[in-house]
C-alpha atoms as a PDB file:
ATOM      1  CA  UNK A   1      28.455  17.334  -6.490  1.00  0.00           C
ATOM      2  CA  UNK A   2      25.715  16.061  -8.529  1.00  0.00           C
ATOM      3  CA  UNK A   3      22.412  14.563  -6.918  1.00  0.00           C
ATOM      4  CA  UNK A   4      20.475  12.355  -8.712  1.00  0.00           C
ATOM      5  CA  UNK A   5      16.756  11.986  -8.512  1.00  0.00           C
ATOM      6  CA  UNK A   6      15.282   8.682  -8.263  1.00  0.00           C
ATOM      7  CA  UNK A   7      11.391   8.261  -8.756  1.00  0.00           C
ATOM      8  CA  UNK A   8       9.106   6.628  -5.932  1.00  0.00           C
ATOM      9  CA  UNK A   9       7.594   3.595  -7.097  1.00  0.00           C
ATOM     10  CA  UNK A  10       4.371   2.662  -4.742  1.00  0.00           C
ATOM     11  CA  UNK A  11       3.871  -0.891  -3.657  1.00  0.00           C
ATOM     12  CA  UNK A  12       1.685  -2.627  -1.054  1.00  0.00           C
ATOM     13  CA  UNK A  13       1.981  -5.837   0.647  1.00  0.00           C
ATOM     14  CA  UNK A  14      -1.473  -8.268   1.663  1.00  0.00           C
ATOM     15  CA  UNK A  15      -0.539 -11.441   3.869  1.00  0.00           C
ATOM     16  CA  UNK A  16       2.757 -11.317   2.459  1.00  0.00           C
ATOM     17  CA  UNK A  17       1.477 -10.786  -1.460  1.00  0.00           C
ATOM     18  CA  UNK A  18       3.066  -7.637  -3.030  1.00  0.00           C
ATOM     19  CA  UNK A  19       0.720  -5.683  -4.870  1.00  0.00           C
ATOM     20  CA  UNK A  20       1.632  -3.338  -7.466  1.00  0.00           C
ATOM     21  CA  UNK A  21       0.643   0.363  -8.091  1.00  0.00           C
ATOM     22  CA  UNK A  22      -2.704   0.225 -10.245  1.00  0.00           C
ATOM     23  CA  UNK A  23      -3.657   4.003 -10.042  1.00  0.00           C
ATOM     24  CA  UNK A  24       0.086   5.913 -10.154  1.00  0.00           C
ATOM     25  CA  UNK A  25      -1.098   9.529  -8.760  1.00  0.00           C
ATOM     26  CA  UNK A  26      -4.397   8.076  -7.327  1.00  0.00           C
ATOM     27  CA  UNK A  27      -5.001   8.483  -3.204  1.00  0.00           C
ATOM     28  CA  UNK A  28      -4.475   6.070  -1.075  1.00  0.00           C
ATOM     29  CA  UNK A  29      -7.962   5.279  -0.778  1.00  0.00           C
ATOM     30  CA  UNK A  30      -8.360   4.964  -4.368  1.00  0.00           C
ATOM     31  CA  UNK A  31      -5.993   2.500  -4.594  1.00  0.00           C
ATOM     32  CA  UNK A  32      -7.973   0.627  -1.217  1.00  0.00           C
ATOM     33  CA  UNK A  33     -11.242   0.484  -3.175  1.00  0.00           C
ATOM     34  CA  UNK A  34      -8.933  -1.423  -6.237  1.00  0.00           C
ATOM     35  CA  UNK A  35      -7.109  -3.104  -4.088  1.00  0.00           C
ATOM     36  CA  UNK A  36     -10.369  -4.685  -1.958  1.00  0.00           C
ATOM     37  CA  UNK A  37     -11.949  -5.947  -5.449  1.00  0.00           C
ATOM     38  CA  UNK A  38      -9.706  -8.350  -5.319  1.00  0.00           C
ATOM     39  CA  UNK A  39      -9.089  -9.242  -1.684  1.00  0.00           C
ATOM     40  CA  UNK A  40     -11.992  -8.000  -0.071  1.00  0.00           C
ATOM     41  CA  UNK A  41     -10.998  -7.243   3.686  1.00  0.00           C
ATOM     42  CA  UNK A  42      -8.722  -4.682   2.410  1.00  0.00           C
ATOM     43  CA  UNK A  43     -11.853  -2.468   2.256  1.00  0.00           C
ATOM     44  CA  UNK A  44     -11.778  -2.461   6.720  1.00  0.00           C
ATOM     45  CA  UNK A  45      -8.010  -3.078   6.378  1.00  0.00           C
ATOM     46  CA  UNK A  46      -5.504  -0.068   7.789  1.00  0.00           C
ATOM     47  CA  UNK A  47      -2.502   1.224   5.690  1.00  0.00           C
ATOM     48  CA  UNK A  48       0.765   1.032   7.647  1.00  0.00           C
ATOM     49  CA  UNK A  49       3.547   3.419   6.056  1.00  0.00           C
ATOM     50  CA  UNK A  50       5.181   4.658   3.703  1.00  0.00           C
ATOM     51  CA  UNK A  51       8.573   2.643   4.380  1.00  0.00           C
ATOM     52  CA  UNK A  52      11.164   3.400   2.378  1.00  0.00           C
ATOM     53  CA  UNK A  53      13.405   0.821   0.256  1.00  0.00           C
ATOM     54  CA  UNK A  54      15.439   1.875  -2.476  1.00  0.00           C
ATOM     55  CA  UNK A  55      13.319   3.449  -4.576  1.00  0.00           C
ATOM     56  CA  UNK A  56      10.200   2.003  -3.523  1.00  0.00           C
ATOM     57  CA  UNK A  57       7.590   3.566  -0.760  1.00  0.00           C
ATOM     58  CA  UNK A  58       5.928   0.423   0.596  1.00  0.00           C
ATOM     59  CA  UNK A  59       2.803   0.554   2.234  1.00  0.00           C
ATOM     60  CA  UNK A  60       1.095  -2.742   4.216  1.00  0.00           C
ATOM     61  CA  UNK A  61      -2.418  -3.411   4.550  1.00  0.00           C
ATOM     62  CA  UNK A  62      -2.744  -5.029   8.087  1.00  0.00           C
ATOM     63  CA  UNK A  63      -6.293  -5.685   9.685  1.00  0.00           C
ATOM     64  CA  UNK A  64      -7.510  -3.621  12.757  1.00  0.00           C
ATOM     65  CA  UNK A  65      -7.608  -5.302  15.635  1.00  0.00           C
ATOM     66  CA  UNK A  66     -11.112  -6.253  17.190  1.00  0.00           C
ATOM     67  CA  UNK A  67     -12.785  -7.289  20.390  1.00  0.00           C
ATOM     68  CA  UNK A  68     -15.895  -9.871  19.565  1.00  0.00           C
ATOM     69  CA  UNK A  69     -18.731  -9.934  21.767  1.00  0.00           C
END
């Protein structure tokens, strides 16, 4: 039997907009701090994952839930 290995590719999703990898190898929170330059409530947002599809490892920025007042 041979086993092939297939390499992780990293993505993260924003209100439904799939953002690539910018930093391959960087931590997570690297890739927050790149990530919220560009959409700035990523920087309070929590990471949800990694999921698995195919070859990717999908992570979600979703915002944390808050009580005003």
């Amino acid at each position: 039997m041979v086993m092939l290995a297939k390499q992780l590719v990293r993505v993260w999703f924003y209100n439904g907009v799939r953002l690539e990898d910018p930093l391959p190898g960087a931590d997570l929170d690297e890739v927050r701090r790149f990530h919220s330059a560009m959409y700035s409530p990523i920087s309070t947002a929590k990471v949800d994952g990694p999921d698995y599809q195919g070859n990717e490892e999908v992570y979600t920025y979703s915002m944390r839930g808050g009580v005003n007042g």
